[in-house]
N, C-alpha and C. Protein backbone atom coordinates (compact mmCIF):
# COMPACT_ATOMS: atom_id res chain seq x y z
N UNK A 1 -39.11 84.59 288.95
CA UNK A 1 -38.49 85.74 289.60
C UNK A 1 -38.86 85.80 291.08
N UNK A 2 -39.93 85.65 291.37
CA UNK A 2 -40.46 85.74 292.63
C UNK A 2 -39.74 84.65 293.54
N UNK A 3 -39.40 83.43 292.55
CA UNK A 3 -38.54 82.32 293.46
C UNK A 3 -37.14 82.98 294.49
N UNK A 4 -36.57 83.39 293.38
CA UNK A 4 -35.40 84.23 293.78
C UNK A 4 -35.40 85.05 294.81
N UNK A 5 -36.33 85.95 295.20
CA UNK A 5 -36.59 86.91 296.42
C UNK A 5 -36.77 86.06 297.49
N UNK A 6 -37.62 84.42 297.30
CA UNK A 6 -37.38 83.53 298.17
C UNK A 6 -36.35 83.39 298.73
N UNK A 7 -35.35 83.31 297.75
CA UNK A 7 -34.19 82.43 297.98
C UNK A 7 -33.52 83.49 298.73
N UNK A 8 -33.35 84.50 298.10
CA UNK A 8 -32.86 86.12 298.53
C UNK A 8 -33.13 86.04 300.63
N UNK A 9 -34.42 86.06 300.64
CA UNK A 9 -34.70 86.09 302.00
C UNK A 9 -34.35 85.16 303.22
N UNK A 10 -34.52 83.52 302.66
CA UNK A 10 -34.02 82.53 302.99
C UNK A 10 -32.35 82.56 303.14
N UNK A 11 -31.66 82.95 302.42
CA UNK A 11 -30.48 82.98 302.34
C UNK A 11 -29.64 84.17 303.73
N UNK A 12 -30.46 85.26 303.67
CA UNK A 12 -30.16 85.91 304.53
C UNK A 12 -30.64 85.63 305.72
N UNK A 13 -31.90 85.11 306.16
CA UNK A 13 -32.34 84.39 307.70
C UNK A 13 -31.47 83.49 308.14
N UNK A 14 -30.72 82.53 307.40
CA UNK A 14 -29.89 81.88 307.34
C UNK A 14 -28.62 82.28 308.44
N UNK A 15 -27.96 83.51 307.42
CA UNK A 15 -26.95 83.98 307.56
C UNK A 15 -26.91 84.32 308.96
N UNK A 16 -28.10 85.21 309.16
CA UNK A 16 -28.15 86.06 310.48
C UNK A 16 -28.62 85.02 311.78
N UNK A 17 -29.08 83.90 311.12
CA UNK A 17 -28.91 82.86 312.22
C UNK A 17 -27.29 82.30 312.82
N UNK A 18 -26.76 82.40 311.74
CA UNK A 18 -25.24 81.70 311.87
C UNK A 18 -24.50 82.83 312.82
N UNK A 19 -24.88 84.32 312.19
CA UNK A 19 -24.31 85.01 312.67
C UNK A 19 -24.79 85.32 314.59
N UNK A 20 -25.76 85.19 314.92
CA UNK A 20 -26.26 85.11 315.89
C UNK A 20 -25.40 84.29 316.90
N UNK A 21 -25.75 82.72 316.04
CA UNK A 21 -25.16 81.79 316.80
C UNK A 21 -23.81 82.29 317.40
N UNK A 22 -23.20 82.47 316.32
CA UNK A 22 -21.68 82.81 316.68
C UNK A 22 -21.31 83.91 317.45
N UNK A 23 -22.10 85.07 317.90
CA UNK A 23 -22.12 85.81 318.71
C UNK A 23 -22.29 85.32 319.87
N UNK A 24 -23.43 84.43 319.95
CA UNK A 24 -24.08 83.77 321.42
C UNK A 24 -22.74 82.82 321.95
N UNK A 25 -22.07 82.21 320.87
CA UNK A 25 -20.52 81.74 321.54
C UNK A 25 -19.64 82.20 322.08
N UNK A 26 -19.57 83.23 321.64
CA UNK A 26 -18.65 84.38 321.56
C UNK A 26 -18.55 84.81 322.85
N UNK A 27 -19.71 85.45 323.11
CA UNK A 27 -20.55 86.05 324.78
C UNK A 27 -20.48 84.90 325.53
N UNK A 28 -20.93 83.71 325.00
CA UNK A 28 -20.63 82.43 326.79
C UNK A 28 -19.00 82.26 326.50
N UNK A 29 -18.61 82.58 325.97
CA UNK A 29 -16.90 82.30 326.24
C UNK A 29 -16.75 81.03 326.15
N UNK A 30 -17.02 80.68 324.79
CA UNK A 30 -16.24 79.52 324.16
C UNK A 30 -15.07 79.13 323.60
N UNK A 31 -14.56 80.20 323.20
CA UNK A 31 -13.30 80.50 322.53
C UNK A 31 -12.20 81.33 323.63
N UNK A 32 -12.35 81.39 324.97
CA UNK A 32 -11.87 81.91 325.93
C UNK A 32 -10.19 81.14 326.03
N UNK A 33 -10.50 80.01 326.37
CA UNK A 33 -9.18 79.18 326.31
C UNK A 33 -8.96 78.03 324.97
N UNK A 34 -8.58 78.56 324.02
CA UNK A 34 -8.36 77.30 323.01
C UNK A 34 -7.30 76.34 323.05
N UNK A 35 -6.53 76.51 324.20
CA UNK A 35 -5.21 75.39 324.62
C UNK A 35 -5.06 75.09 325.17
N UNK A 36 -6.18 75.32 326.14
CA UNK A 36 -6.22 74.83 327.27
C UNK A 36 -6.26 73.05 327.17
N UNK A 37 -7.42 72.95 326.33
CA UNK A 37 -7.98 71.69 326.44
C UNK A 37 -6.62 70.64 325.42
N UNK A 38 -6.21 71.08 324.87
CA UNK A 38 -4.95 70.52 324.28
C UNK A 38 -4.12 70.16 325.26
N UNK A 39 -3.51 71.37 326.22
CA UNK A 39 -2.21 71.19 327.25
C UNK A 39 -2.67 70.29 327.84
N UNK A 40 -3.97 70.34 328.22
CA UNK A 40 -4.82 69.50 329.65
C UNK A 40 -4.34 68.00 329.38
N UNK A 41 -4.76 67.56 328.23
CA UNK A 41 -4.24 65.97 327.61
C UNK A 41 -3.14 65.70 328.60
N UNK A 42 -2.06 66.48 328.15
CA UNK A 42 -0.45 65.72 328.67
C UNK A 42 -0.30 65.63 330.14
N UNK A 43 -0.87 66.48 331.37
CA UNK A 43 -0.67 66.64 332.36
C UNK A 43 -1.62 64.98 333.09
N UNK A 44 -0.80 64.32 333.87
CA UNK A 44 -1.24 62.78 334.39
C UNK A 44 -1.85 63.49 335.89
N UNK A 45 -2.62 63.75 335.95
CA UNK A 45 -3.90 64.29 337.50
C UNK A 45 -4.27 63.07 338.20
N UNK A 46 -4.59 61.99 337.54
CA UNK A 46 -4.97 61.12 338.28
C UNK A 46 -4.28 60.84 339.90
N UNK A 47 -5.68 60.40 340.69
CA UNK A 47 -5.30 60.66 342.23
C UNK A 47 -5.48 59.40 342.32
N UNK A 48 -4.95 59.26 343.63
CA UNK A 48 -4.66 57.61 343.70
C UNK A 48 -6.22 57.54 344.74
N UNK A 49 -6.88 56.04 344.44
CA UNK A 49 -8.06 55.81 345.30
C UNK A 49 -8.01 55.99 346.86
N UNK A 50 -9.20 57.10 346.87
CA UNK A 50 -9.04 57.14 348.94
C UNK A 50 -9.44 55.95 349.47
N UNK A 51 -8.46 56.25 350.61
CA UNK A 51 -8.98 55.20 351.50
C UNK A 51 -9.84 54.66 352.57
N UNK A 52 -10.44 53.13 352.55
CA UNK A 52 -11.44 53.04 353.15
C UNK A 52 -11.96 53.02 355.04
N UNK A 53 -13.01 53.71 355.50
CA UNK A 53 -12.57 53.97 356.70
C UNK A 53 -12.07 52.60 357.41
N UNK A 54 -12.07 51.39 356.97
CA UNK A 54 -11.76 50.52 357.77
C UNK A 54 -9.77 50.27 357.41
N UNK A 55 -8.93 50.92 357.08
CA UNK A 55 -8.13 51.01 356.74
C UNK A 55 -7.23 50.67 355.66
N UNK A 56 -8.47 50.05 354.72
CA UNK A 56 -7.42 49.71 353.48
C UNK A 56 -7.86 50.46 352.17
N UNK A 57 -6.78 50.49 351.51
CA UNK A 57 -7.21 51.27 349.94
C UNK A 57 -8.09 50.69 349.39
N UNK A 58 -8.81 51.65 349.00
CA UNK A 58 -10.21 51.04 347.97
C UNK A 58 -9.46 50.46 346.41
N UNK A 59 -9.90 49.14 346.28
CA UNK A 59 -9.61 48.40 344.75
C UNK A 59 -9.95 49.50 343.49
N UNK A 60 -9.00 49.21 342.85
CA UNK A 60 -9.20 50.06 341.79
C UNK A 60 -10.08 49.49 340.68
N UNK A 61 -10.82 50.29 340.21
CA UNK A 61 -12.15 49.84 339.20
C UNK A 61 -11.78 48.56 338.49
N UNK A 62 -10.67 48.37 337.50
CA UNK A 62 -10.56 47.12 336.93
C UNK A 62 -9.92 45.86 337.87
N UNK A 63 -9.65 45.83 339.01
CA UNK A 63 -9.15 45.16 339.84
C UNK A 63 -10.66 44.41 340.03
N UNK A 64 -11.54 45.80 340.03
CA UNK A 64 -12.77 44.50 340.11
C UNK A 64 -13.69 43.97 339.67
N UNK A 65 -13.73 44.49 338.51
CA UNK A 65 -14.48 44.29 337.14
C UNK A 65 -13.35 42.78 337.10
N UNK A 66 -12.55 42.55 337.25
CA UNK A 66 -11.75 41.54 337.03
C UNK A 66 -12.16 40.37 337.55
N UNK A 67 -12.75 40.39 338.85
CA UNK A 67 -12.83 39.43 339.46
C UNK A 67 -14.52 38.49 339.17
């Protein structure tokens, strides 16, 4: 019997941990934008490489991993 009040207590520290957690998400604003990060995928941002002060475009990363 006494196991059980274990379990009883354990079970609820538990809970109120989960529940905590999920508050502490809640408050940093995790769930603020949930589609964002979905829409974000489709939109192509990529900027083209700046250029170098001696006047030519900087090689693009696999251009020189290539060589």
């Amino acid at each position: 019997m006494d196991e059980l009040l274990y379990l009883i207590a354990i079970a609820l520290s538990l809970g109120g941990l989960g529940l905590a957690a999920f508050l502490w998400a809640l408050k940093s604003g995790q769930f603020d934008d949930l589609d964002g990060a979905a829409h974000r995928v489709l939109f192509d941002d990529d900027l083209p490489p700046p250029a170098r002060p001696g006047g030519e475009a900087a090689k693009p990363a696999e251009a020189v991993r290539g060589q």
